[in-house]
N, C-alpha and C. Protein backbone atom coordinates (compact mmCIF):
# COMPACT_ATOMS: atom_id res chain seq x y z
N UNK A 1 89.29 110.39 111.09
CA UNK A 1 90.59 109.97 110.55
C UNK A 1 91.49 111.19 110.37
N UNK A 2 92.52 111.35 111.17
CA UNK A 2 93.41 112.19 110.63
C UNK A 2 94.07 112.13 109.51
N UNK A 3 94.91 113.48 109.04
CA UNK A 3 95.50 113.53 107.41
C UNK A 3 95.99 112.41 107.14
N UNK A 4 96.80 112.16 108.29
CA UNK A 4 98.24 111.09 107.98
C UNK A 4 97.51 109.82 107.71
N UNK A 5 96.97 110.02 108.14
CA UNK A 5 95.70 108.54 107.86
C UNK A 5 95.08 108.00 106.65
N UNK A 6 94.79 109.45 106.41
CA UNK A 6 94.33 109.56 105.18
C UNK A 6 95.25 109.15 104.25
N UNK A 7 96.21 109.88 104.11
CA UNK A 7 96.94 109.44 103.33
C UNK A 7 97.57 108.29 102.93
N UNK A 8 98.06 107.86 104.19
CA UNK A 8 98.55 106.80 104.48
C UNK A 8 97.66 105.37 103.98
N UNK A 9 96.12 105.55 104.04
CA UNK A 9 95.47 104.64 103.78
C UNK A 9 95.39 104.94 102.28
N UNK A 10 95.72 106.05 101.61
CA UNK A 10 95.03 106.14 100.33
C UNK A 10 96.05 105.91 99.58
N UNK A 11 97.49 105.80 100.04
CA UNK A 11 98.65 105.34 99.27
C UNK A 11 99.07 103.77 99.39
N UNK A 12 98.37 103.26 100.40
CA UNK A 12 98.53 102.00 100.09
C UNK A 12 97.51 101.47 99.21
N UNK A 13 96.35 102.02 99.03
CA UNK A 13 95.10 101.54 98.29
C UNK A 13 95.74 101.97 96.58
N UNK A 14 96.61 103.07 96.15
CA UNK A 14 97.12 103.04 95.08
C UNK A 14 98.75 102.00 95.25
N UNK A 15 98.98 101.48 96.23
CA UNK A 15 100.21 100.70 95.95
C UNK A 15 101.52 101.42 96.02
N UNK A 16 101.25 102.59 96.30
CA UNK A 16 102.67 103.77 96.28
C UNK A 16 103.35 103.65 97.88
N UNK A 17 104.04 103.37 98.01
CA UNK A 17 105.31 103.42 99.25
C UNK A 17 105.71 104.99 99.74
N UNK A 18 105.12 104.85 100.99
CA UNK A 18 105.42 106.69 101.58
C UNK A 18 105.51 106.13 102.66
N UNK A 19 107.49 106.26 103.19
CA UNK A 19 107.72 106.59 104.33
C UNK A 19 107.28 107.53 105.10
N UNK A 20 107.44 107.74 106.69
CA UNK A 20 106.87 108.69 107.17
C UNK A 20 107.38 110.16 107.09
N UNK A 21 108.74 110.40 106.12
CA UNK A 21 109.32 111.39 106.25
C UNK A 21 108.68 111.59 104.94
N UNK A 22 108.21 111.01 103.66
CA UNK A 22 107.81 111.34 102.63
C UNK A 22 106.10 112.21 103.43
N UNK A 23 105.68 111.02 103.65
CA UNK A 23 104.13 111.36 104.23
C UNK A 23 104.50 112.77 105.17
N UNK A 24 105.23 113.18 105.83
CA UNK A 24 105.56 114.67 106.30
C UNK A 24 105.56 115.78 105.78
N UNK A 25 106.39 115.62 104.30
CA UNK A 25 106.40 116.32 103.35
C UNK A 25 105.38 116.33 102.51
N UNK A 26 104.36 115.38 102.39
CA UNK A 26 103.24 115.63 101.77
C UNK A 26 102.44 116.53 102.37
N UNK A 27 102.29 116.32 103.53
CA UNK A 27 101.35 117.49 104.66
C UNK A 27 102.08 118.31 104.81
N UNK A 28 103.40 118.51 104.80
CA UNK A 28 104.06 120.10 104.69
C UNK A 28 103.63 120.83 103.29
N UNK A 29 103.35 119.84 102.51
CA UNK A 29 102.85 120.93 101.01
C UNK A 29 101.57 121.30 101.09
N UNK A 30 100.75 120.66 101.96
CA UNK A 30 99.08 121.06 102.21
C UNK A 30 98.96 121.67 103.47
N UNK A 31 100.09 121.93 104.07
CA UNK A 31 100.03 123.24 105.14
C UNK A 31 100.29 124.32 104.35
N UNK A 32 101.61 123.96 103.47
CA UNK A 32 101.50 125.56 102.38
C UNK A 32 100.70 125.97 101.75
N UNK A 33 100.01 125.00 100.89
CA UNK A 33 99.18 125.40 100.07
C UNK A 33 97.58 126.26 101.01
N UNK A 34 97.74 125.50 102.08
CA UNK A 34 96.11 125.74 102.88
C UNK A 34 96.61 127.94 103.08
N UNK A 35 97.84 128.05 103.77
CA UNK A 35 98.30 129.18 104.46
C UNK A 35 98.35 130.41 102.74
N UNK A 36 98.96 129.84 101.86
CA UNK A 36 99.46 130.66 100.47
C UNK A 36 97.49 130.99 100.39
N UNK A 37 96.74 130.06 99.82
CA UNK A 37 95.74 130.10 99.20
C UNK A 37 94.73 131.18 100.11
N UNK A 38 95.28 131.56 101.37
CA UNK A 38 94.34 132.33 101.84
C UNK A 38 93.93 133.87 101.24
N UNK A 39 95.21 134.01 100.52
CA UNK A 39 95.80 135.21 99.87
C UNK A 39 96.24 135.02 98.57
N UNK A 40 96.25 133.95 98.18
CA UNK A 40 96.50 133.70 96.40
C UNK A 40 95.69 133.30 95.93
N UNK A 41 94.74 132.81 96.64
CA UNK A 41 93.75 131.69 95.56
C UNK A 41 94.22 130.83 94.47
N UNK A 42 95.29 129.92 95.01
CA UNK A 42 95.35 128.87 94.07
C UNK A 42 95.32 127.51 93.70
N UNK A 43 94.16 127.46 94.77
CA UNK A 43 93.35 126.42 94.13
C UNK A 43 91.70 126.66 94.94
N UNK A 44 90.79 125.80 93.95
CA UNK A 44 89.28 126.19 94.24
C UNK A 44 88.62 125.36 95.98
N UNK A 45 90.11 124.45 96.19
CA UNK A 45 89.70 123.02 97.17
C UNK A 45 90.59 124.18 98.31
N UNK A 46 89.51 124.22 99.71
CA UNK A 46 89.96 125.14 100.78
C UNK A 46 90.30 123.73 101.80
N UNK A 47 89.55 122.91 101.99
CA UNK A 47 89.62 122.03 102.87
C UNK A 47 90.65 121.23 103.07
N UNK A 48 91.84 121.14 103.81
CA UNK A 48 92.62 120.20 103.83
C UNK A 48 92.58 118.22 103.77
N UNK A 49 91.44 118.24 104.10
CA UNK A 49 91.08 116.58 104.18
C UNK A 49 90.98 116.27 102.46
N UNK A 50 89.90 117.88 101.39
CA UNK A 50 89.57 117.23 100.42
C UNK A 50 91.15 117.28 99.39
N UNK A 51 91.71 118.36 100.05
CA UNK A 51 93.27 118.59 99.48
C UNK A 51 93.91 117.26 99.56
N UNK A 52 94.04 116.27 100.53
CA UNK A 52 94.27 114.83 100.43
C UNK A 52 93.99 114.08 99.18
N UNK A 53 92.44 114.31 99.16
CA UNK A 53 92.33 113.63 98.14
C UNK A 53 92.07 113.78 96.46
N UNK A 54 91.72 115.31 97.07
CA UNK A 54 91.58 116.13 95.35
C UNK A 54 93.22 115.91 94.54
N UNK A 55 93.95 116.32 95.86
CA UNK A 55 95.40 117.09 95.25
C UNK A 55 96.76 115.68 95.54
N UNK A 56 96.94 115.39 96.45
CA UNK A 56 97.92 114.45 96.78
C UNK A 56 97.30 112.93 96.33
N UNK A 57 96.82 112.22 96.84
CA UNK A 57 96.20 111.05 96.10
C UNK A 57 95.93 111.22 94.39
N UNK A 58 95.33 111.94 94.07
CA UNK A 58 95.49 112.03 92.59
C UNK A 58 96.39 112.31 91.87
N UNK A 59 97.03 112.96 92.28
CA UNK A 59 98.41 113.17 91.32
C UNK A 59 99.58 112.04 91.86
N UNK A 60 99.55 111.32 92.77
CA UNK A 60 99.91 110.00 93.29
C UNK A 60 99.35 109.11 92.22
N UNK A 61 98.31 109.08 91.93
CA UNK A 61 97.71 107.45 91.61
C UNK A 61 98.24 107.64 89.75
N UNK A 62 99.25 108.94 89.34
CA UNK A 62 99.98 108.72 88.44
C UNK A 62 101.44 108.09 88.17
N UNK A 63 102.02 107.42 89.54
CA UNK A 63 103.22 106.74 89.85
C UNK A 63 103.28 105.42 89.29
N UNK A 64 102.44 104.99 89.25
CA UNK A 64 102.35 103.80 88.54
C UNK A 64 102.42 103.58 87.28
N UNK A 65 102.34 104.82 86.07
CA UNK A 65 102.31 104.72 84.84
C UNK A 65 103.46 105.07 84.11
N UNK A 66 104.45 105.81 85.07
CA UNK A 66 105.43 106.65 84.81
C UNK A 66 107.08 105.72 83.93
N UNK A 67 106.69 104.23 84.61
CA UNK A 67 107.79 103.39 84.22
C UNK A 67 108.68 103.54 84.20
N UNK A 68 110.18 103.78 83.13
CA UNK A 68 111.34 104.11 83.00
C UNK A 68 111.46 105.51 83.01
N UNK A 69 110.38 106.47 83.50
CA UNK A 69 110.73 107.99 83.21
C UNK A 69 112.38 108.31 84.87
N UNK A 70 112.97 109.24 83.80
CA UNK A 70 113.94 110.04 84.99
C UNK A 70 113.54 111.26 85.15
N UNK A 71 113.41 111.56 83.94
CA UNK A 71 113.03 113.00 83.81
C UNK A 71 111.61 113.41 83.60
N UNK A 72 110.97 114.54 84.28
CA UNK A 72 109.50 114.76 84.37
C UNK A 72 109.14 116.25 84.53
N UNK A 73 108.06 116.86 83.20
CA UNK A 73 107.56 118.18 83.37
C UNK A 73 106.31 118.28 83.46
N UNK A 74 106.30 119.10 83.82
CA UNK A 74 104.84 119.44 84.57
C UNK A 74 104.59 120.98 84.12
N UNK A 75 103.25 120.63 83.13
CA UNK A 75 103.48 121.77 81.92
C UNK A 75 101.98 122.30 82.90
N UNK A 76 102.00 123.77 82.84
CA UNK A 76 101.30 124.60 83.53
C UNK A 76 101.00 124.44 84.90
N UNK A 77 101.99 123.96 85.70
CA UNK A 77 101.83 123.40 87.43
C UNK A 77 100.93 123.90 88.05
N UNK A 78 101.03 125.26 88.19
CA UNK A 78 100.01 125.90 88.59
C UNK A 78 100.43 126.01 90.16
N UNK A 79 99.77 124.95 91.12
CA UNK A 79 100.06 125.05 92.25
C UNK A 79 100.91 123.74 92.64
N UNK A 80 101.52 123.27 91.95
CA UNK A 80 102.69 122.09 91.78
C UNK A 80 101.82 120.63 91.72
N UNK A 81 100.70 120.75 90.62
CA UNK A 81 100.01 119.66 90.57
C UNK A 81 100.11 119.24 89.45
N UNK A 82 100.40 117.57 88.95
CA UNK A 82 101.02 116.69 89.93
C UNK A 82 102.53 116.72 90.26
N UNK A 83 103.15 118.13 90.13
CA UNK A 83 104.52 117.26 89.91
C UNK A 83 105.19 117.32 91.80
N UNK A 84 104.81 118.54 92.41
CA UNK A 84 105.24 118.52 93.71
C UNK A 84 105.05 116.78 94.72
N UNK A 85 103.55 116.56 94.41
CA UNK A 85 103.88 115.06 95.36
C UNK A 85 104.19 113.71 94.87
N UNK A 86 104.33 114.02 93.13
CA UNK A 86 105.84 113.42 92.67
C UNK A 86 107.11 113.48 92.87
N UNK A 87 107.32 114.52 92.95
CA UNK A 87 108.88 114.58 93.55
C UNK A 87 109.35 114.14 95.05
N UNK A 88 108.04 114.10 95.82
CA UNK A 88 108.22 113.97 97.27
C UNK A 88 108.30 112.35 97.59
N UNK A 89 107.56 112.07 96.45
CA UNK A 89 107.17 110.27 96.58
C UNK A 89 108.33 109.67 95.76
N UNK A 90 109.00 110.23 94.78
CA UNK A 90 110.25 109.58 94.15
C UNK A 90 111.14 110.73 93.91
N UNK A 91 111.94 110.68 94.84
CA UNK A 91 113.32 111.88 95.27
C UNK A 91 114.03 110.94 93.93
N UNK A 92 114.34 110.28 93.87
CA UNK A 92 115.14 109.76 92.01
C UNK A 92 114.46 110.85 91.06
N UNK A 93 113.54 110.81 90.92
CA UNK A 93 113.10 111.46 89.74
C UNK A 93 113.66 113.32 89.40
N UNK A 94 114.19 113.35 88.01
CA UNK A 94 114.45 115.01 88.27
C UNK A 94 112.83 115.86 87.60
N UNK A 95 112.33 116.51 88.34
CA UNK A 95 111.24 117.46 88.02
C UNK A 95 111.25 118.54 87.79
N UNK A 96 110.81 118.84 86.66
CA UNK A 96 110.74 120.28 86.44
C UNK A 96 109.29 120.72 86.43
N UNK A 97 108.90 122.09 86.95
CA UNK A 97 107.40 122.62 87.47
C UNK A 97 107.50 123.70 86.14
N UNK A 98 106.79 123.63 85.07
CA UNK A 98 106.64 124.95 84.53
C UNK A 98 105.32 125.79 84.34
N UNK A 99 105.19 126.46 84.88
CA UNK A 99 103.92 127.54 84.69
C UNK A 99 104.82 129.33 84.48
N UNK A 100 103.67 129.90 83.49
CA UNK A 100 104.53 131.39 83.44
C UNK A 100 103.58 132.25 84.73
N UNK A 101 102.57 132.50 85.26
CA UNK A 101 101.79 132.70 86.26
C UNK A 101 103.28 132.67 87.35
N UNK A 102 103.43 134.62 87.69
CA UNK A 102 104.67 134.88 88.90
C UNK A 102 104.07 134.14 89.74
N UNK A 103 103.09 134.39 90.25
CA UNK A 103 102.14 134.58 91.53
C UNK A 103 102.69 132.75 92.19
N UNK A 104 101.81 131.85 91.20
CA UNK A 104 102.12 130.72 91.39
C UNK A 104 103.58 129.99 91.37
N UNK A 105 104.55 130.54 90.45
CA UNK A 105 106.12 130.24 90.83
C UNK A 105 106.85 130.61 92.16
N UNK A 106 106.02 132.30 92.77
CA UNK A 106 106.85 132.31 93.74
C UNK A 106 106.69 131.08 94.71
N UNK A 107 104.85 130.32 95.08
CA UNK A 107 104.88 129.87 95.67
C UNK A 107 105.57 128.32 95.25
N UNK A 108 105.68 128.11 94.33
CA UNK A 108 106.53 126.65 94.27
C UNK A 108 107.53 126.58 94.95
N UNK A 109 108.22 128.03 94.51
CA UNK A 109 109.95 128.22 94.93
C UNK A 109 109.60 128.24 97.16
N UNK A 110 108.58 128.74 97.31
CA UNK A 110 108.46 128.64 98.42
C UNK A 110 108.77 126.67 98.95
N UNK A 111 107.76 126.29 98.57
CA UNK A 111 107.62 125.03 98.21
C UNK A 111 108.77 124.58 98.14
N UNK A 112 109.41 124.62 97.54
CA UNK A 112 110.84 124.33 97.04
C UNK A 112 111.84 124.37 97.90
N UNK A 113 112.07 125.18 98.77
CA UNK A 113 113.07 125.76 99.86
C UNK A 113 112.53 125.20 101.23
N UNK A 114 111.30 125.21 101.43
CA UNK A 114 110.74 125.06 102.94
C UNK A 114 110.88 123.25 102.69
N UNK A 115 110.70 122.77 101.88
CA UNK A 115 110.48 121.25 101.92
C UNK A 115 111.75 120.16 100.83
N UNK A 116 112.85 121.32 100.97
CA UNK A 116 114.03 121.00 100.68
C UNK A 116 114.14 120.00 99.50
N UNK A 117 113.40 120.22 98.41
CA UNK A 117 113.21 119.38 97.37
C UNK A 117 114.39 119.77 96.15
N UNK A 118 115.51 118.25 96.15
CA UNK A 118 116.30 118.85 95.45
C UNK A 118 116.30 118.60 94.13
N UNK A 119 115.40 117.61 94.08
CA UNK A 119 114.96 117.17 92.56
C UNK A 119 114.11 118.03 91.88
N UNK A 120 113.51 119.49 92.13
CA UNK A 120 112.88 120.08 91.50
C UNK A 120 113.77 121.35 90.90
N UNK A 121 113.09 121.69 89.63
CA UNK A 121 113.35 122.82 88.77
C UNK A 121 111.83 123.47 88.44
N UNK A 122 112.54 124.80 88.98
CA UNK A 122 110.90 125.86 88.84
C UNK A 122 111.40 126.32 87.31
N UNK A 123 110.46 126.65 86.01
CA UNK A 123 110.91 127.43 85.21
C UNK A 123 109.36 128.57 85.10
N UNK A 124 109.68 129.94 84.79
CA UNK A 124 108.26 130.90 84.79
C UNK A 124 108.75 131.09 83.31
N UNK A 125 108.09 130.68 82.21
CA UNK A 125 107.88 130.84 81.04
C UNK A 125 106.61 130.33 80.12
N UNK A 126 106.16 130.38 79.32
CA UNK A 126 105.06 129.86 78.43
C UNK A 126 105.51 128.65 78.37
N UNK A 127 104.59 127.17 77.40
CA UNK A 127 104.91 126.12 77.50
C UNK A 127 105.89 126.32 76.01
N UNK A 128 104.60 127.20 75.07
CA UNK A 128 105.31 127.01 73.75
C UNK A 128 106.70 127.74 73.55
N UNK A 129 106.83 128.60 74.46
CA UNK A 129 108.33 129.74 74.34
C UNK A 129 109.07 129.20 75.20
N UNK A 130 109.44 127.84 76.01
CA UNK A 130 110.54 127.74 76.22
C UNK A 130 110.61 126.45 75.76
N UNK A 131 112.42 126.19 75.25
CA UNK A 131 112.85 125.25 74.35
C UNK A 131 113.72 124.45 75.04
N UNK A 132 114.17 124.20 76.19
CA UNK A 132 115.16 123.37 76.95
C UNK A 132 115.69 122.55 76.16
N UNK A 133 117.01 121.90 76.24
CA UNK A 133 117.73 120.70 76.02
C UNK A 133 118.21 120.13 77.12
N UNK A 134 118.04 118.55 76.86
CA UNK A 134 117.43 117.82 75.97
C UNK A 134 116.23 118.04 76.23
N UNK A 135 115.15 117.25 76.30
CA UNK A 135 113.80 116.80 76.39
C UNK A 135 113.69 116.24 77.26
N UNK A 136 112.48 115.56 77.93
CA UNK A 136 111.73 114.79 78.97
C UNK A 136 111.32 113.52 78.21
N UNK A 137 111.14 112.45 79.80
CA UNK A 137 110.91 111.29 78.94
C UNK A 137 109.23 111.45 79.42
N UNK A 138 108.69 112.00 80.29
CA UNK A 138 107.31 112.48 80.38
C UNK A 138 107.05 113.75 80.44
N UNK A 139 106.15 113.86 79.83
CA UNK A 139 105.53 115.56 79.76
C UNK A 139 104.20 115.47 80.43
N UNK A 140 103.50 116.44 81.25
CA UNK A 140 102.49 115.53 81.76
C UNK A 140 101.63 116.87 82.39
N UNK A 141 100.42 117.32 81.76
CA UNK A 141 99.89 118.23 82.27
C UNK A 141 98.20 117.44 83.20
N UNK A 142 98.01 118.33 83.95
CA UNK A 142 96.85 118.68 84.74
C UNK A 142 95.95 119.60 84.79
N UNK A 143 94.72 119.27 84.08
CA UNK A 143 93.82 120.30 83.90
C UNK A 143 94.30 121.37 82.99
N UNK A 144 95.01 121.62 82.08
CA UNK A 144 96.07 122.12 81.58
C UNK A 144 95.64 123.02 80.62
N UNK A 145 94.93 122.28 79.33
CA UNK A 145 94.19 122.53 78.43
C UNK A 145 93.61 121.30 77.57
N UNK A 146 92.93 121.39 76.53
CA UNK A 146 92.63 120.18 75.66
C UNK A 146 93.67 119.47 75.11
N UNK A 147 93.34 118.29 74.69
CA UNK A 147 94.28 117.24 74.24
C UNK A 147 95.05 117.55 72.92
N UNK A 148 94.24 118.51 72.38
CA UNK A 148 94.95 119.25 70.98
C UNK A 148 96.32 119.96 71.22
N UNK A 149 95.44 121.03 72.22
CA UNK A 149 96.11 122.42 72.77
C UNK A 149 97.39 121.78 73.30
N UNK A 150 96.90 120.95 74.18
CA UNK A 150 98.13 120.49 74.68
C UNK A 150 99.43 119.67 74.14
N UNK A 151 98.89 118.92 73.09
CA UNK A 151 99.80 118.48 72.09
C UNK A 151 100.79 119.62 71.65
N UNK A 152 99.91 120.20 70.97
CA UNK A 152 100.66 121.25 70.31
C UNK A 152 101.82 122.65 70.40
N UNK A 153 101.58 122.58 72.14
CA UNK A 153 102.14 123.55 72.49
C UNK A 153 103.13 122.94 73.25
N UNK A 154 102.96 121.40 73.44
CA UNK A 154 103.85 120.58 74.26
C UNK A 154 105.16 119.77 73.89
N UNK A 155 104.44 119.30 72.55
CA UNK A 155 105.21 118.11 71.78
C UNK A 155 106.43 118.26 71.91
N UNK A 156 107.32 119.57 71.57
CA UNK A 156 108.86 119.90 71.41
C UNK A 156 109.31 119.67 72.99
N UNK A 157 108.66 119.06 73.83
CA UNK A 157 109.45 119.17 75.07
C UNK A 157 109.80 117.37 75.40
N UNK A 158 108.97 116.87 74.63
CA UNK A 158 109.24 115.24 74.51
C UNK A 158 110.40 114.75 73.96
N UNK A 159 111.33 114.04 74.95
CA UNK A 159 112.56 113.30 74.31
C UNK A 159 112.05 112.10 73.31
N UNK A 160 113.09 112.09 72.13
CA UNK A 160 113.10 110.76 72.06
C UNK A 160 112.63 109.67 72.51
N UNK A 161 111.14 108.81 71.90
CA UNK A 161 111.23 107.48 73.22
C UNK A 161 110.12 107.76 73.79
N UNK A 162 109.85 109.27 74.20
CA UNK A 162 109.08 109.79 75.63
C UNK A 162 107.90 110.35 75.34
N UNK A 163 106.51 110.14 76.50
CA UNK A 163 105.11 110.32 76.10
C UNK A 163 104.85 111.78 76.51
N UNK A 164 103.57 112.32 75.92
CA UNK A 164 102.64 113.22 76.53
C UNK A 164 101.91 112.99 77.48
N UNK A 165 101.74 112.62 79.06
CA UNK A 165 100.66 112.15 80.08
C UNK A 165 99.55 113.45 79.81
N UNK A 166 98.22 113.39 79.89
CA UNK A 166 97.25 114.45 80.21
C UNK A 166 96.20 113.35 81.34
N UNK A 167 95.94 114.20 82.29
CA UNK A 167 95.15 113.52 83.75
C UNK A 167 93.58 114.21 83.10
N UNK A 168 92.85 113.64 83.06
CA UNK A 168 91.24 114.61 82.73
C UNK A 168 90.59 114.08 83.36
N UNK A 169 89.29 114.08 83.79
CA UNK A 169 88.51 113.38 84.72
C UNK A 169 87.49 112.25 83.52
N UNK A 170 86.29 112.60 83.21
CA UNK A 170 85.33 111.95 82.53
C UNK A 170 86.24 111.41 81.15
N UNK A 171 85.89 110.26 80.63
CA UNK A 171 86.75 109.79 78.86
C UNK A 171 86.81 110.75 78.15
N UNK A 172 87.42 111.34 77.61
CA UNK A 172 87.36 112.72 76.30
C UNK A 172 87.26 112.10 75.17
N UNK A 173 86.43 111.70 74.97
CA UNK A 173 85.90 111.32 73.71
C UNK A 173 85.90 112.10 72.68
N UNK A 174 85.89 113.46 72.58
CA UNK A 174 85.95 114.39 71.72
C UNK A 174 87.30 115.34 71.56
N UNK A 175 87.79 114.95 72.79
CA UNK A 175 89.13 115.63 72.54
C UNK A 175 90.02 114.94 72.01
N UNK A 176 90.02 113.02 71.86
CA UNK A 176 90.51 112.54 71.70
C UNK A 176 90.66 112.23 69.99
N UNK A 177 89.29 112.53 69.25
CA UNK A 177 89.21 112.78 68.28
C UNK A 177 89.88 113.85 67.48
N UNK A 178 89.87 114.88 68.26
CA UNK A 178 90.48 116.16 67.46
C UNK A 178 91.83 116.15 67.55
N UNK A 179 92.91 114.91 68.12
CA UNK A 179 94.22 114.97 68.41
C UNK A 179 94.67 115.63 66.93
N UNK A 180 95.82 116.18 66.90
CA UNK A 180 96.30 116.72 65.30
C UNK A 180 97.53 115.39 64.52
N UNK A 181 97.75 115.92 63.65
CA UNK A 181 98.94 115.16 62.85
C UNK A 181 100.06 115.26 63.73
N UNK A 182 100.62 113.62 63.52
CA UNK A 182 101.77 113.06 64.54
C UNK A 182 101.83 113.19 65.91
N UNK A 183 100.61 113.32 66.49
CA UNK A 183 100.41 112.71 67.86
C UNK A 183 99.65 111.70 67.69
N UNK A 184 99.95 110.52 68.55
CA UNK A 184 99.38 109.14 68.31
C UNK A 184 98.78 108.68 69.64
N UNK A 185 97.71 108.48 69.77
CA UNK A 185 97.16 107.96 70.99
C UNK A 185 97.42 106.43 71.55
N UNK A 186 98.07 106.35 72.29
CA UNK A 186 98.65 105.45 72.95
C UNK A 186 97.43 104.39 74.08
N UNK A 187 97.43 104.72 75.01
CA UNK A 187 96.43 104.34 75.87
C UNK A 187 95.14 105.44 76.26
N UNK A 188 94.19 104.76 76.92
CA UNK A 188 93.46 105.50 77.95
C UNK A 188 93.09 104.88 79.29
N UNK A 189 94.12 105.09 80.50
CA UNK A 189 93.88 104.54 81.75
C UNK A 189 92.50 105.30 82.61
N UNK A 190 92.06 104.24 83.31
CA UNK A 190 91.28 104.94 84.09
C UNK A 190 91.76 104.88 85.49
N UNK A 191 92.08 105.54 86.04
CA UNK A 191 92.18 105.91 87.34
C UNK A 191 91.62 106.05 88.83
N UNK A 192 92.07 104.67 89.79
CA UNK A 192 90.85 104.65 90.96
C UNK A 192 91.65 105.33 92.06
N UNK A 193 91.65 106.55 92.13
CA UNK A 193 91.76 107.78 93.28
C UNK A 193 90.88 106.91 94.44
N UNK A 194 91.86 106.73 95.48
CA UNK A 194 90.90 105.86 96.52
C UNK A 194 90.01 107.49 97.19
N UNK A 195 88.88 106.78 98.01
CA UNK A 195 87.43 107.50 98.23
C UNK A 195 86.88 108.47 97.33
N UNK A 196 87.66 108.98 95.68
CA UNK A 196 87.15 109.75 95.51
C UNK A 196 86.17 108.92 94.14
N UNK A 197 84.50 109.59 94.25
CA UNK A 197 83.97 109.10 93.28
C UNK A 197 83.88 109.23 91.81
N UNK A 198 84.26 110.37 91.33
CA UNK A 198 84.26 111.02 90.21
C UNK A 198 85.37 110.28 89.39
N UNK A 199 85.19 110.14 88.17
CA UNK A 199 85.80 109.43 87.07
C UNK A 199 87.24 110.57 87.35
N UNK A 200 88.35 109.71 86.68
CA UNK A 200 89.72 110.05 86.11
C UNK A 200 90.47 109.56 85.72
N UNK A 201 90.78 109.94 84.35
CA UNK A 201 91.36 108.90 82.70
C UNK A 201 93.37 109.58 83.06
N UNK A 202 93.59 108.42 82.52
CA UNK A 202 95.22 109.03 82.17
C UNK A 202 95.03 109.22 80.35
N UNK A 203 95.74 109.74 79.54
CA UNK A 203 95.92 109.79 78.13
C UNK A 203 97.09 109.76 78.08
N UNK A 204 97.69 108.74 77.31
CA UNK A 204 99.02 108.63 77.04
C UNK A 204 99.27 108.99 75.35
N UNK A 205 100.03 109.69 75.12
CA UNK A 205 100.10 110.01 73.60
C UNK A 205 101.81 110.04 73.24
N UNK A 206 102.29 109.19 71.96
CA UNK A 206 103.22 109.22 71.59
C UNK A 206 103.22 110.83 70.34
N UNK A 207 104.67 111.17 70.50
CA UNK A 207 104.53 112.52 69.07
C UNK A 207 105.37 111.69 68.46
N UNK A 208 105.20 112.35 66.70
CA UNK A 208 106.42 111.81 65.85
C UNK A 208 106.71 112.82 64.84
């Protein structure tokens, strides 16, 4: 099965709509990422087929939860995960990528320019040291840190109205416990990443 295939089959199995110019731009971000990572190392997945499904299908099979969001950050991106094949799959949406890691911003901004994404905003700062106005109606990290950590260093970036997403794989049962004062746990989705077997929860958390 080729990529496009792949993909193509694994976005209809999550219900997500990818024209073929979207589906282009998805494999233009896993040609970058395959060519950057030879020399950056940033990410642990070398294989382009498992990049399908580690990296694009999973951060896909979060489109469905997103609802009335316009606005969307993506707190420690890293290598623009999930917010890059969010932005590619809903050009409406405005995205912002924040990680302070140069290394990994230059390549977003690469990202950014080669695959003409005009809905994205790169910012290179900490999560807790930068203060934007207004807020997001999703905040939404990946692999990021714990459900605490992440509260805490996140919360001030939530509009009015608007959730904390965290993607984790296995239930966090223990992280979910240690949430702090005025974050409120909302849901826990589980997540069916088509072919991939390994568990993956959404956490939705309201702040107040």
């Amino acid at each position: 099965m080729t990529l496009r295939a792949k993909l193509s089959a694994g976005a209809d199995a999550l219900e997500v709509a990818l024209d073929a110019t979207k589906q282009t731009a998805l494999l233009g971000y896993i040609d970058l990422l395959v060519k950057w990572n030879r020399v950056h190392n940033l990410t642990a997945v070398r294989e382009p087929e498992q990049m399908v499904v580690l990296h694009l299908l999973d951060s896909l099979a979060l489109l469905p939860h997103l609802n009335d969001c316009a606005a969307l950050v993506d707190v420690g991106s890293g290598a623009g995960l999930p917010g890059i094949p969010i932005a590619i799959a809903r050009p409406e949406l405005q995205i912002t990528l924040l990680d302070s890691n140069h290394k990994k911003v230059a390549f977003l901004q690469q990202v950014k320019a080669e695959l003409a994404l005009a809905n994205v905003t790169i910012v290179c700062d900490r999560v807790e040291a930068w203060r934007p106005q207004p807020g997001f109606d999703v905040v939404v990290s990946r692999a990021f840190a714990d459900l605490a950590d992440f509260a805490r260093q996140a919360r001030h970036l939530v509009a009015p109205g608007g959730q904390l997403l965290a993607m984790k794989g296995v239930y966090p049962y223990e992280e979910i416990a240690a949430l702090p004062a005025g974050c409120e746990l909302e849901s826990v989705i589980e997540l069916q990443v088509p072919t991939l077997s390994a568990k993956r929860h959404l956490v939705a958390m309201a702040v107040h």
